[in-house]
PDB file of N, CA and C in Angstrom:
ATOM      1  N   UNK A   1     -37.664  -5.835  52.916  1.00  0.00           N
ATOM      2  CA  UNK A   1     -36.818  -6.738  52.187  1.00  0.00           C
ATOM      3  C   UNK A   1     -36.223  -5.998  51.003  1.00  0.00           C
ATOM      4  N   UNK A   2     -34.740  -6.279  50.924  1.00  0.00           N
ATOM      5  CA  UNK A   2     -34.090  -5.654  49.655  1.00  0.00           C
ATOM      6  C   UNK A   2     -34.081  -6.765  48.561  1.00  0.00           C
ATOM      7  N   UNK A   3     -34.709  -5.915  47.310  1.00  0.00           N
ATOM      8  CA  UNK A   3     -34.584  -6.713  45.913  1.00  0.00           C
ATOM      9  C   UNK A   3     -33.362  -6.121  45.129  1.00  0.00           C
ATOM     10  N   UNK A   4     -33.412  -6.953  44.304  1.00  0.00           N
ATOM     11  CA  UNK A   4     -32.225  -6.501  43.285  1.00  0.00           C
ATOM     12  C   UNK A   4     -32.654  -6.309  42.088  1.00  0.00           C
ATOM     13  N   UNK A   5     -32.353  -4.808  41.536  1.00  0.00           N
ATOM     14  CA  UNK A   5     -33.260  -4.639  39.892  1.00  0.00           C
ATOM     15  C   UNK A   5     -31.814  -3.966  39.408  1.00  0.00           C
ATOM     16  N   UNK A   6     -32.166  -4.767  38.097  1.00  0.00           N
ATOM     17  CA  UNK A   6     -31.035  -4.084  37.096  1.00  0.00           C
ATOM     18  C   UNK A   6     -31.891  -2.696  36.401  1.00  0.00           C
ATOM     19  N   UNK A   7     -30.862  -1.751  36.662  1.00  0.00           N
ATOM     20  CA  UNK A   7     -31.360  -0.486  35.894  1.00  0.00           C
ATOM     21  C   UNK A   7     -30.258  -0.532  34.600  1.00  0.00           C
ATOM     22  N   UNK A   8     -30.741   0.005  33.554  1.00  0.00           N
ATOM     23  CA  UNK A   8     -29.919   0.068  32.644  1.00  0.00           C
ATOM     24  C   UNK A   8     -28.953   1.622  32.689  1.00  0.00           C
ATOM     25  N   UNK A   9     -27.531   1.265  32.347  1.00  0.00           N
ATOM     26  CA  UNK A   9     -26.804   2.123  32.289  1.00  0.00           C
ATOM     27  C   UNK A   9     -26.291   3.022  30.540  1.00  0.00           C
ATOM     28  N   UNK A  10     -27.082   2.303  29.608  1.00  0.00           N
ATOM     29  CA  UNK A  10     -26.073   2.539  28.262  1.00  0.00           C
ATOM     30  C   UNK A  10     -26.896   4.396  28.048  1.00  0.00           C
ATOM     31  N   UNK A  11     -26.220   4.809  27.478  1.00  0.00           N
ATOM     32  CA  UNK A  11     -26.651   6.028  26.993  1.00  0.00           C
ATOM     33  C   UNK A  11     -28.110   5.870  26.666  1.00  0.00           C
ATOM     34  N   UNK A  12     -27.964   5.052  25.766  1.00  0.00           N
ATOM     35  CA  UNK A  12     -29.775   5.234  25.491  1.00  0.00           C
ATOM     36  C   UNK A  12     -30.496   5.369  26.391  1.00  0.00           C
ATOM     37  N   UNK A  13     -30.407   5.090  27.902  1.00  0.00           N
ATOM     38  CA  UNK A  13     -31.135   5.432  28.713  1.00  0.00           C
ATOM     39  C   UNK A  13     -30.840   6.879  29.571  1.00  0.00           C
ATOM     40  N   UNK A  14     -29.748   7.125  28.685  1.00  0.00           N
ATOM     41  CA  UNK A  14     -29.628   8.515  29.743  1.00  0.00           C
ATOM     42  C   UNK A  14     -30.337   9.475  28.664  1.00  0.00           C
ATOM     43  N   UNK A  15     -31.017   9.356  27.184  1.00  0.00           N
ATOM     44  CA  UNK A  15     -30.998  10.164  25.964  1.00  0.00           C
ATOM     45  C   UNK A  15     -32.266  11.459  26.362  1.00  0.00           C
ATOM     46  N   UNK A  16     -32.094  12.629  25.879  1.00  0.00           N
ATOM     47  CA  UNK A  16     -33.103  13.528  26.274  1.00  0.00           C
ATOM     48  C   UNK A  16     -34.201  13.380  25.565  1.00  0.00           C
ATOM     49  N   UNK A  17     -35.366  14.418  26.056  1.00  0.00           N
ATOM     50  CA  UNK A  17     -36.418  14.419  25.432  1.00  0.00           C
ATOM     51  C   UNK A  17     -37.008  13.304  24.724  1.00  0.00           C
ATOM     52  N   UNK A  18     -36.935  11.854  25.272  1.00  0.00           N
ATOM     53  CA  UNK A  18     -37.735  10.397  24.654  1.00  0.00           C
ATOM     54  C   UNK A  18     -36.995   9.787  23.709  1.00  0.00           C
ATOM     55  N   UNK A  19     -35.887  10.424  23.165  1.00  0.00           N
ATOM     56  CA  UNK A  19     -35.152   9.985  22.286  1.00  0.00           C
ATOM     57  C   UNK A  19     -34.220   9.051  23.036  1.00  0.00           C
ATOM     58  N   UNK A  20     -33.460   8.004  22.248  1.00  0.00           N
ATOM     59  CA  UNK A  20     -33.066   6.937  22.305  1.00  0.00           C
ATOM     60  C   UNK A  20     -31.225   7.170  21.802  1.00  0.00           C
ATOM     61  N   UNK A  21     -30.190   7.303  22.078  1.00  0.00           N
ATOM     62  CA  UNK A  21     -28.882   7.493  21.693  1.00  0.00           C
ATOM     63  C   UNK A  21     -28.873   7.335  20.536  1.00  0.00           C
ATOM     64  N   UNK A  22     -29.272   6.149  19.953  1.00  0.00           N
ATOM     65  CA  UNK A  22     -29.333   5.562  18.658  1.00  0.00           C
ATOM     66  C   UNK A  22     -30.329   6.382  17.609  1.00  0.00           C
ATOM     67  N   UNK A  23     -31.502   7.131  17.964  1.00  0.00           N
ATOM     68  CA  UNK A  23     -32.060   8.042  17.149  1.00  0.00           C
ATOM     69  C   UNK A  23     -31.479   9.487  17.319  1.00  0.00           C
ATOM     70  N   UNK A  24     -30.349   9.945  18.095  1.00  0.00           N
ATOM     71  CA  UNK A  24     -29.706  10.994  17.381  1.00  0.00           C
ATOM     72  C   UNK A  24     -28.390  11.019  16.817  1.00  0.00           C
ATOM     73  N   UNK A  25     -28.271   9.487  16.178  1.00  0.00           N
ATOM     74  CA  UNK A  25     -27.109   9.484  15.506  1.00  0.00           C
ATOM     75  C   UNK A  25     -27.351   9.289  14.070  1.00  0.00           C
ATOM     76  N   UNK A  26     -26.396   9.697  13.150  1.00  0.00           N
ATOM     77  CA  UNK A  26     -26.543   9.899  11.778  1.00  0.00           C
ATOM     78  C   UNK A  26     -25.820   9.405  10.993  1.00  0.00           C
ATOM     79  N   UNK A  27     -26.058   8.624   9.834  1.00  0.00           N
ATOM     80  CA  UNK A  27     -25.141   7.887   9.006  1.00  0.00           C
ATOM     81  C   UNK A  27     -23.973   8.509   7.985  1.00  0.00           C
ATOM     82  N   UNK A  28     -22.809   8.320   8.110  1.00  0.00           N
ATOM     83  CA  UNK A  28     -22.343   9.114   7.004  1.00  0.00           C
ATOM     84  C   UNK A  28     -21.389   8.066   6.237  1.00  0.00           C
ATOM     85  N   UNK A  29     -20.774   8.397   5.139  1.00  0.00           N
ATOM     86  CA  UNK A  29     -20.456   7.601   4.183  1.00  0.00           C
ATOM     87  C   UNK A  29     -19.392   8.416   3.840  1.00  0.00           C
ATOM     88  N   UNK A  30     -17.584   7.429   4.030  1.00  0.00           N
ATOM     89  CA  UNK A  30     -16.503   8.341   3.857  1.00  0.00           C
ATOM     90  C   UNK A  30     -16.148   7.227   2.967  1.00  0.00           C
ATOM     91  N   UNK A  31     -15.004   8.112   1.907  1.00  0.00           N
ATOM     92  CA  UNK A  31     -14.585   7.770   1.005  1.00  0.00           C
ATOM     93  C   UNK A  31     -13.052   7.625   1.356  1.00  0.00           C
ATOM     94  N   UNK A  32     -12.304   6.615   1.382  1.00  0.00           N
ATOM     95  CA  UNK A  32     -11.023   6.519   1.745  1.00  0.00           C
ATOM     96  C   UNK A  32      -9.734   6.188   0.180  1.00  0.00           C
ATOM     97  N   UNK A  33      -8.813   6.497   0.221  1.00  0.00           N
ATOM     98  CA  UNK A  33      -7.998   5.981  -0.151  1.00  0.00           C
ATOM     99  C   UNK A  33      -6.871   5.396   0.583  1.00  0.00           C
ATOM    100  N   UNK A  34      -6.242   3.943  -0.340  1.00  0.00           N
ATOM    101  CA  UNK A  34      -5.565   3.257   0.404  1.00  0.00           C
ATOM    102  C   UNK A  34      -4.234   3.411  -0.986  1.00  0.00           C
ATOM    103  N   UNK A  35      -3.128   3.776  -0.677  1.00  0.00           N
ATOM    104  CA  UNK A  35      -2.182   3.420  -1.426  1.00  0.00           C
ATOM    105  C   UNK A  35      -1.056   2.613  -0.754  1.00  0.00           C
ATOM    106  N   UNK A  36      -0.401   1.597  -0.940  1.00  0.00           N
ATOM    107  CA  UNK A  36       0.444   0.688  -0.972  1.00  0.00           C
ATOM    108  C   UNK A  36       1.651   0.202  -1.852  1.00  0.00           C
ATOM    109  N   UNK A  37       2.836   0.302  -0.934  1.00  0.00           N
ATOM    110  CA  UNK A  37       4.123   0.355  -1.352  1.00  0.00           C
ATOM    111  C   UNK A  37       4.969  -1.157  -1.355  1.00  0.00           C
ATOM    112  N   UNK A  38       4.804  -1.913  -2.652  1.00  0.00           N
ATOM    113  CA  UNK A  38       5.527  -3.085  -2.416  1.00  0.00           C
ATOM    114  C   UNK A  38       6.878  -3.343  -3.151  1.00  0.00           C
ATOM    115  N   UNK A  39       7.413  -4.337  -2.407  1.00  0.00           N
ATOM    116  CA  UNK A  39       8.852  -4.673  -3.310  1.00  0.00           C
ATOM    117  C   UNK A  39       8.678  -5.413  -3.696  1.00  0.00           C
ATOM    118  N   UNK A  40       9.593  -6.292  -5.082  1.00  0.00           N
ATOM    119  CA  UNK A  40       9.102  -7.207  -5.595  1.00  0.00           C
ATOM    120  C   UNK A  40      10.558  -7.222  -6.605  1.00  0.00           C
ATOM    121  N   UNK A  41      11.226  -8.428  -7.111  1.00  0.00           N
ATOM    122  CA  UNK A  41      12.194  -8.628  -7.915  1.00  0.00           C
ATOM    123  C   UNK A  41      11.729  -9.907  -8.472  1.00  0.00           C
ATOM    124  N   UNK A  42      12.577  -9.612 -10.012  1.00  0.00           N
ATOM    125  CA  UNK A  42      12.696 -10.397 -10.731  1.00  0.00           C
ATOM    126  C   UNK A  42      13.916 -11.076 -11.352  1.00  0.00           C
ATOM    127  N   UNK A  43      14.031 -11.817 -12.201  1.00  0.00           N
ATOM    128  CA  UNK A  43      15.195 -11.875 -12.681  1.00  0.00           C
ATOM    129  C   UNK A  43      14.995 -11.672 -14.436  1.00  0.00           C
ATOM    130  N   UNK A  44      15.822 -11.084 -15.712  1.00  0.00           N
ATOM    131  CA  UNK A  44      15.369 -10.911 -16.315  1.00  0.00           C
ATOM    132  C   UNK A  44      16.661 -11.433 -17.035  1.00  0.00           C
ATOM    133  N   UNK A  45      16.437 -11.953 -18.321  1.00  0.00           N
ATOM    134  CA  UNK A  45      17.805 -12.090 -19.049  1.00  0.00           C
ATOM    135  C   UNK A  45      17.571 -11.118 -20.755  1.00  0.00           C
ATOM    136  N   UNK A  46      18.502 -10.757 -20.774  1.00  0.00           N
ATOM    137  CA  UNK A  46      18.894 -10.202 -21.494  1.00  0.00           C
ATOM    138  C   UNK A  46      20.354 -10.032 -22.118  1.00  0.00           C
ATOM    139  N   UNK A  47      20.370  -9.681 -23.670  1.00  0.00           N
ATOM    140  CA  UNK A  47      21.724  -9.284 -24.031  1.00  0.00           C
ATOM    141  C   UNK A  47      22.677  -8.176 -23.714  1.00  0.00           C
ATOM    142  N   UNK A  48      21.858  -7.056 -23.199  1.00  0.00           N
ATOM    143  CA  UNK A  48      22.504  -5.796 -22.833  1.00  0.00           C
ATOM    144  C   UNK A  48      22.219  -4.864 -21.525  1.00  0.00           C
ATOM    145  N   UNK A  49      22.334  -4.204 -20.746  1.00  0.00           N
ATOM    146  CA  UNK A  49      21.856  -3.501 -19.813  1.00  0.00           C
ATOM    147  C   UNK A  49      20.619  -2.426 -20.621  1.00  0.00           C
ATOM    148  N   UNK A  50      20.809  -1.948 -21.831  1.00  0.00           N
ATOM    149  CA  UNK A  50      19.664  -1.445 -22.213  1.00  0.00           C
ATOM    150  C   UNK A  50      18.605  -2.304 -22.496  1.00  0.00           C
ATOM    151  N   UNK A  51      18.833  -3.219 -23.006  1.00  0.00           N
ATOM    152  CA  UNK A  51      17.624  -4.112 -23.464  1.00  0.00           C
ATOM    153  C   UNK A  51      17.022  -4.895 -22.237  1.00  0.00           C
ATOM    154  N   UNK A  52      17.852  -4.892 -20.994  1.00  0.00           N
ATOM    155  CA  UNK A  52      17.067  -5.211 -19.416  1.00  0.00           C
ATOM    156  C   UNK A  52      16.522  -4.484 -18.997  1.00  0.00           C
ATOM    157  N   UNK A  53      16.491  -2.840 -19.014  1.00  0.00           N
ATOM    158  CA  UNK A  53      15.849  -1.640 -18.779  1.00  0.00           C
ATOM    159  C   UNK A  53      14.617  -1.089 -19.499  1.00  0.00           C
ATOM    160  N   UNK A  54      14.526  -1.789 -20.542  1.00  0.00           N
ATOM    161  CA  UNK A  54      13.256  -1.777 -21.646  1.00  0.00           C
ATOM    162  C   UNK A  54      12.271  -2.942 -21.004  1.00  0.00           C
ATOM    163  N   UNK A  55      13.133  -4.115 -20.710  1.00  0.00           N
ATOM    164  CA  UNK A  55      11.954  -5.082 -20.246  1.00  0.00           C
ATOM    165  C   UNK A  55      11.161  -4.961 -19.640  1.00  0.00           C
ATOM    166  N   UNK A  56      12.577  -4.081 -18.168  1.00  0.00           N
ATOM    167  CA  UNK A  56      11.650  -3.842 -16.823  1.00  0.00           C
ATOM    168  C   UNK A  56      10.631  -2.930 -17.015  1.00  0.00           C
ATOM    169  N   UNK A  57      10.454  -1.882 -18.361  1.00  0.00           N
ATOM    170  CA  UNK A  57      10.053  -1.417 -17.854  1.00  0.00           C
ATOM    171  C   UNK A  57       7.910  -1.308 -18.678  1.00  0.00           C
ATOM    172  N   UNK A  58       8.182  -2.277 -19.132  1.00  0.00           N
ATOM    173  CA  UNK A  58       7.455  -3.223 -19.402  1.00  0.00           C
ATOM    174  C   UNK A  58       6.096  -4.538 -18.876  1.00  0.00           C
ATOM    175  N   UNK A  59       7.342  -4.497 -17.578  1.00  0.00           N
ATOM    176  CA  UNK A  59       6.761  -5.620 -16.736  1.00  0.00           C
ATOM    177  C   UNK A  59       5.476  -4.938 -16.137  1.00  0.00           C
ATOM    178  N   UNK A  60       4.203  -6.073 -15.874  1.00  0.00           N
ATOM    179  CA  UNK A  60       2.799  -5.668 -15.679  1.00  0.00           C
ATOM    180  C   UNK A  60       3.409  -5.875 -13.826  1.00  0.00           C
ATOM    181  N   UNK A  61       2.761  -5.209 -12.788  1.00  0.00           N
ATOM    182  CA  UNK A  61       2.429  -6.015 -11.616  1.00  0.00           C
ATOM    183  C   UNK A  61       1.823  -6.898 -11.186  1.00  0.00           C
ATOM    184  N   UNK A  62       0.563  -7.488 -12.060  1.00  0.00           N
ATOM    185  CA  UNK A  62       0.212  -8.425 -11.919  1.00  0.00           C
ATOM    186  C   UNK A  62       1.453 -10.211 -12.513  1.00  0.00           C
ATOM    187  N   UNK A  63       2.037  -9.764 -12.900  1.00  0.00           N
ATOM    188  CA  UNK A  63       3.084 -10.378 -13.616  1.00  0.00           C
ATOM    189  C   UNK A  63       4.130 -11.109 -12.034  1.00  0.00           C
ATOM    190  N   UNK A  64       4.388  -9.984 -11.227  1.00  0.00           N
ATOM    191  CA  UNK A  64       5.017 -10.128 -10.074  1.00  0.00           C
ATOM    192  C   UNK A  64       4.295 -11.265  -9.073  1.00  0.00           C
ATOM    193  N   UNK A  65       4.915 -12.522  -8.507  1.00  0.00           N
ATOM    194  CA  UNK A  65       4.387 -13.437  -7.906  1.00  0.00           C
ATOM    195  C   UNK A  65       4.611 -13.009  -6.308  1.00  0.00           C
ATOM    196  N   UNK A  66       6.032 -12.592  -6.004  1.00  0.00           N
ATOM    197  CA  UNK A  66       6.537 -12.254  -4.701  1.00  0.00           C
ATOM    198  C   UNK A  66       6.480 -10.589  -4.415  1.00  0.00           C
ATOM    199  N   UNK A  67       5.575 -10.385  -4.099  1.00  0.00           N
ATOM    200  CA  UNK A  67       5.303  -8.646  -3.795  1.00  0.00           C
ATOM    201  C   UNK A  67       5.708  -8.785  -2.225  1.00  0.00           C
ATOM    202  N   UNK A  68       6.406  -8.165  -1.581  1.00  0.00           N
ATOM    203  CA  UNK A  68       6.482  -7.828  -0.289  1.00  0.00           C
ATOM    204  C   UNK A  68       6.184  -5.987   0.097  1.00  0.00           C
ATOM    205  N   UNK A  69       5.106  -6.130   1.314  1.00  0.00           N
ATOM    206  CA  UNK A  69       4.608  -4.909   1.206  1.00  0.00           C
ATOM    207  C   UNK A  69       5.925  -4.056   2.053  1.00  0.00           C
ATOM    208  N   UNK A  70       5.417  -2.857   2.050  1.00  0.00           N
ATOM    209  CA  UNK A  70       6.878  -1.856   2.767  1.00  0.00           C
ATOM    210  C   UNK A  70       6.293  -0.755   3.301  1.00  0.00           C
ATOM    211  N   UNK A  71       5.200  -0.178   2.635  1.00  0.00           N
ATOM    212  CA  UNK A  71       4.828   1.500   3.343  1.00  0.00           C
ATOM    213  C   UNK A  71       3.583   1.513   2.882  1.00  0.00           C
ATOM    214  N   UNK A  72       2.676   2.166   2.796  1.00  0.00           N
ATOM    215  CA  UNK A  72       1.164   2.606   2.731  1.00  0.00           C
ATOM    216  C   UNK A  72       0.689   3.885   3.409  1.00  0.00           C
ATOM    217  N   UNK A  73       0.185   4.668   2.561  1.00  0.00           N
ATOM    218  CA  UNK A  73      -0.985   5.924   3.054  1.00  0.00           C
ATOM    219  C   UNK A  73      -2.190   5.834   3.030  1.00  0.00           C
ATOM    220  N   UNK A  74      -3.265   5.893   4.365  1.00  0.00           N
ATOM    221  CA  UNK A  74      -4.107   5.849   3.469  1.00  0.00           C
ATOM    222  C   UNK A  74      -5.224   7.491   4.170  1.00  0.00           C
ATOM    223  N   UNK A  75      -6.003   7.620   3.520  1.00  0.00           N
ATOM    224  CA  UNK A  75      -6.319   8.982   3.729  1.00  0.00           C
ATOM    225  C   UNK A  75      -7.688   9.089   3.257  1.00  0.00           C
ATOM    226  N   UNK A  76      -8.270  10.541   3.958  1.00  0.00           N
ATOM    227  CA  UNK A  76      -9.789  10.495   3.891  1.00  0.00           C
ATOM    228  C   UNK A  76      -9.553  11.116   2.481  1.00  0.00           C
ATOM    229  N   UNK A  77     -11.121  11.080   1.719  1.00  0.00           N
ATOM    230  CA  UNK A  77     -11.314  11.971   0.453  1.00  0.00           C
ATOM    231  C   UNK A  77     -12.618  12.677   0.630  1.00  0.00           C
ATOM    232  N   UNK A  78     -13.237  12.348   1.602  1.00  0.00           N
ATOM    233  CA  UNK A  78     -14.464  12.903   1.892  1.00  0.00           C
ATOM    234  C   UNK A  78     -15.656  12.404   2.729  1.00  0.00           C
ATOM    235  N   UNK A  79     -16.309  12.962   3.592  1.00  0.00           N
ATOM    236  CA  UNK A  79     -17.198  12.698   4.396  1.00  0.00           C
ATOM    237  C   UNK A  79     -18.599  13.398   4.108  1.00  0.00           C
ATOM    238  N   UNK A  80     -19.808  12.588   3.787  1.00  0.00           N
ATOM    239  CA  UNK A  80     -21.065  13.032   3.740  1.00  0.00           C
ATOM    240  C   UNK A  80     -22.113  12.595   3.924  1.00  0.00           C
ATOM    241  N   UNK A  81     -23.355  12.858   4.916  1.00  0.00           N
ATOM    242  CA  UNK A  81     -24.174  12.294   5.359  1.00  0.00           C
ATOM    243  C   UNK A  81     -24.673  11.696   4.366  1.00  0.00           C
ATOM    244  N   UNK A  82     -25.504  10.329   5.135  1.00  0.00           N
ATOM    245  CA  UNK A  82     -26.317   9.761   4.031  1.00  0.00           C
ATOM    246  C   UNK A  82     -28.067   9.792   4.907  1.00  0.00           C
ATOM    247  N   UNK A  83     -28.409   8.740   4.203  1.00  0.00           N
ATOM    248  CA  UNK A  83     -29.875   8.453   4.579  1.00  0.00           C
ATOM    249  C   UNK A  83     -30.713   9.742   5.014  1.00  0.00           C
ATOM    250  N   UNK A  84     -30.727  10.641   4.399  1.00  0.00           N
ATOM    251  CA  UNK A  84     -31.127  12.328   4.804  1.00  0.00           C
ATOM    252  C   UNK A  84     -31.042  12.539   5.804  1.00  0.00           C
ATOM    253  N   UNK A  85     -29.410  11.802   6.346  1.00  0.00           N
ATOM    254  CA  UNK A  85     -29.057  12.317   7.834  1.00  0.00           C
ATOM    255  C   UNK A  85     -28.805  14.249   7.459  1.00  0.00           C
ATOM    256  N   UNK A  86     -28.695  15.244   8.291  1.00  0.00           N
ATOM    257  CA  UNK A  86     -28.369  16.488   8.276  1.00  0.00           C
ATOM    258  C   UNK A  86     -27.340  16.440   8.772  1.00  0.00           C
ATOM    259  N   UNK A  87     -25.753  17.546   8.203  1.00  0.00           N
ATOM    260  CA  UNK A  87     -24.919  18.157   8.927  1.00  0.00           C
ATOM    261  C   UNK A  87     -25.140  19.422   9.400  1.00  0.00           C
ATOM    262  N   UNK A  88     -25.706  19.368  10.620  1.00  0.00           N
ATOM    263  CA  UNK A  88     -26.101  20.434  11.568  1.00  0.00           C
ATOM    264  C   UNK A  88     -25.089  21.012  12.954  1.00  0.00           C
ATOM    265  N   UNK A  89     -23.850  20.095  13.114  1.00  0.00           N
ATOM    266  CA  UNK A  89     -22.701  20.235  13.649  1.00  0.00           C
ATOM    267  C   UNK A  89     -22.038  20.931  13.577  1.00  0.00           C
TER     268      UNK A  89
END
């Protein structure tokens, strides 16, 4: 008579020497930056084109209600094991 057994397929069962997939992996901790490019207008009144160019330049961003985003970078700053994982790679 044929039975039916589930064998497991995930790596952890394929892992060498008693080890488990999950015990030869190592924690690391990256540091990212995100910079972000928004538009945003106001309206400003003023008496002169210089004295509108002083305002603007003045104005806080938090001040801005309608930010519309436009472009963004964002990028590694660094990668390093943690939990006394080793870089042995």
């Amino acid at each position: 008579m044929k039975t039916d057994t589930n064998t497991p397929t995930s790596s952890a069962a394929n892992a060498h020497d008693g080890q488990t997939a999950a015990d030869t992996k190592k924690k690391y901790e990256v540091t990212l930056f995100w910079t972000q490019h928004n538009i945003g207008e106001v309206i400003i009144e003023a008496d002169s084109l210089a004295e509108a160019e002083e305002m603007a330049d003045e104005i806080e961003s938090d001040e801005i209600d309608d930010w519309n985003p436009t472009d963004g970078e964002i990028w590694v700053d660094s990668v390093e094991p943690i939990e006394g994982g080793q870089d042995n790679e």
